[in-house]
Protein backbone atom coordinates (compact mmCIF):
# COMPACT_ATOMS: atom_id res chain seq x y z
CA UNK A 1 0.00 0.00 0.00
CA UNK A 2 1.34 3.56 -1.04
CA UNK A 3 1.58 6.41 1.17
CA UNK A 4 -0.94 8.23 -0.53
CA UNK A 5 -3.09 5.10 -0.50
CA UNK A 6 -2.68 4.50 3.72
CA UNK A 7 -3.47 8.73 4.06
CA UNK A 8 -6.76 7.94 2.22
CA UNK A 9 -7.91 5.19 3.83
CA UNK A 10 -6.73 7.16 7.49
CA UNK A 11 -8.60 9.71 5.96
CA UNK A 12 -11.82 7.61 5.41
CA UNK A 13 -11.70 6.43 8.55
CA UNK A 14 -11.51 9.25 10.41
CA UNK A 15 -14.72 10.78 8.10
CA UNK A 16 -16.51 7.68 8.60
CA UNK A 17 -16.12 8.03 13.00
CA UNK A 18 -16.54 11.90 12.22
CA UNK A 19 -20.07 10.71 10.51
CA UNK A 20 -21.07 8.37 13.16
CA UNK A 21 -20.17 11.29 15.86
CA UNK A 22 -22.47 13.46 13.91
CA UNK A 23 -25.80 10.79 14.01
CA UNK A 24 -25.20 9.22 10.28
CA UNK A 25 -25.93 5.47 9.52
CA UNK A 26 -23.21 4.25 7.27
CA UNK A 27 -24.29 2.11 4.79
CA UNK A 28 -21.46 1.47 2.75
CA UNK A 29 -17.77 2.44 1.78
CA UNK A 30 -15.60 2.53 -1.01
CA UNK A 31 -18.56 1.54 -3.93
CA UNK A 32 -16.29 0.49 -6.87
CA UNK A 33 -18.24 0.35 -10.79
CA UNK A 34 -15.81 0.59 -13.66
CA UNK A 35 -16.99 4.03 -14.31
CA UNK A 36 -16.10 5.80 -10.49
CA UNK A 37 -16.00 5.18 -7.01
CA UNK A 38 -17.89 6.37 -3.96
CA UNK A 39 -15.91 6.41 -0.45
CA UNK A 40 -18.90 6.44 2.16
CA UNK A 41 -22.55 6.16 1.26
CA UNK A 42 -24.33 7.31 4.06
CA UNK A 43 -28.29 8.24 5.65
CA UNK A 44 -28.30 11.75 7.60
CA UNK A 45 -30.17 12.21 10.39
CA UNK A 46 -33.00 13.80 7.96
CA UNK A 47 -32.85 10.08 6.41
CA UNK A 48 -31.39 12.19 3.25
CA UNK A 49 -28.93 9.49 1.26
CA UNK A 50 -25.49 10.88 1.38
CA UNK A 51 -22.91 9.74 -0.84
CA UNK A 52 -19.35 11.47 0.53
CA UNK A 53 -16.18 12.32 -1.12
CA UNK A 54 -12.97 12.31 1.28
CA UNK A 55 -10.30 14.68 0.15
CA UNK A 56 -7.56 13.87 3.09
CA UNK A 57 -4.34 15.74 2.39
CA UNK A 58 -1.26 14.31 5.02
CA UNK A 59 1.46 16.03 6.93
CA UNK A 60 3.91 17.64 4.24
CA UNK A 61 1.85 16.36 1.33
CA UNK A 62 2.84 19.16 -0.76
CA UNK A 63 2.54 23.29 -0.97
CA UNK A 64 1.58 24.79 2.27
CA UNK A 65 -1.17 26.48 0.77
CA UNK A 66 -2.72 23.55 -0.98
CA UNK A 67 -6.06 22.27 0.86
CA UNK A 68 -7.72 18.48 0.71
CA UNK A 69 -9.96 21.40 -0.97
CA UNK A 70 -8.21 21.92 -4.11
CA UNK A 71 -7.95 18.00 -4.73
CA UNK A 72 -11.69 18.17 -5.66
CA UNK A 73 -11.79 19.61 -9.35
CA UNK A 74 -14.88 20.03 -11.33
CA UNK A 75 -14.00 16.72 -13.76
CA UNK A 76 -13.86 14.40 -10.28
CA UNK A 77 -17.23 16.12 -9.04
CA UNK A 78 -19.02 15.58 -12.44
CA UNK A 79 -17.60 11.75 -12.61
CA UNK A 80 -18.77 11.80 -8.76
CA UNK A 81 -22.01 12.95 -9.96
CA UNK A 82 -22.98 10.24 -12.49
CA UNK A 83 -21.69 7.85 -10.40
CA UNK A 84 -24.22 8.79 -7.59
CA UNK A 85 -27.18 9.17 -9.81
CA UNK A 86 -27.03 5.88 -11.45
CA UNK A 87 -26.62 4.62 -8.16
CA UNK A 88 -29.55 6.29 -6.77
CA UNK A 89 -31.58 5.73 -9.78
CA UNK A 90 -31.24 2.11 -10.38
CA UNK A 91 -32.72 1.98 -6.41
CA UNK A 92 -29.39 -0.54 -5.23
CA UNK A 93 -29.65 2.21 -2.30
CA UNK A 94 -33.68 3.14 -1.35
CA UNK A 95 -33.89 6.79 -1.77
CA UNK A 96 -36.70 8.51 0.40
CA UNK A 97 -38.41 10.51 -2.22
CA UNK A 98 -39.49 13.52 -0.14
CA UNK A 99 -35.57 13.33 1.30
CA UNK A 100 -33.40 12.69 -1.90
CA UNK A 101 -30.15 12.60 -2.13
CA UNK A 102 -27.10 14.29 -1.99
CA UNK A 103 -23.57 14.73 -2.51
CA UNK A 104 -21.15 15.74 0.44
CA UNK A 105 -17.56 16.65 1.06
CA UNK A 106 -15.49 15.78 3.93
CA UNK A 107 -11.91 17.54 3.57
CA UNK A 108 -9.24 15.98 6.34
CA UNK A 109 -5.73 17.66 7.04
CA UNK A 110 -3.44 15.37 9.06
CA UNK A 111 -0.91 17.58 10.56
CA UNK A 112 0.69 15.28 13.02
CA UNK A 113 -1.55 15.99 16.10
CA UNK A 114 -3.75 13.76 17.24
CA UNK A 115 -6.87 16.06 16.57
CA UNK A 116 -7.02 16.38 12.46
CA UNK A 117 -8.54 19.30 10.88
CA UNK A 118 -12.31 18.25 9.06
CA UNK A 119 -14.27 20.41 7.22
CA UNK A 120 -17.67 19.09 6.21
CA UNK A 121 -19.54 20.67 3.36
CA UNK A 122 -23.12 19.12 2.46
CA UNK A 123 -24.49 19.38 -0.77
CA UNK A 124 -21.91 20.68 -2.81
């Protein structure tokens, strides 16, 4: 396993108890088809489906300025986006109609201590 590889699955991790923490059901992690990937697939509180992208971004991973953030560009968030709404459409995952669904981003900077820095954004 790469570096890169272990600092994403820390980072899922860490989302995943961050999740929990905050009253989410997780139903299901890294959701592989040939076309994209989901990390966590999850039901909010509001029973709204939840499918979560984990940018995590490691101790010295690069530029100082450079957030888990910037790893998100608008070609991974469409690709994210099909991927979720064939999902969600071919019902593998019930959606509550009046609920929906939604995509969310969970940003993670390890920097050493033993409290990382997450950022949750819902519905981006």
């Amino acid at each position: 396993m790469t570096n890169q590889t272990q600092i994403g699955k820390e980072g899922e991790d860490i989302a995943c108890k961050y999740l929990i923490q905050n009253k989410y059901e997780i139903l299901g992690r890294n959701y592989r088809k040939p076309w994209g990937e989901i990390d966590i697939i999850a039901r909010a509180p509001d029973r709204t489906l939840v499918f979560v992208e984990v940018k995590t971004l490691g101790e010295g991973s690069g530029p100082y300025d450079l957030t888990p953030e910037d790893n998100l560009t608008r070609a991974k968030l469409k690709k994210l986006r099909r991927v979720c709404q064939g999902l969600a459409l071919r019902g593998e995952i019930p959606v509550f109609e009046t609920r929906g669904w939604q995509i969310d981003l969970v940003a993670i900077t390890l920097d050493g201590s033993e409290k990382p820095a997450i950022r949750h954004y819902e519905n981006i």
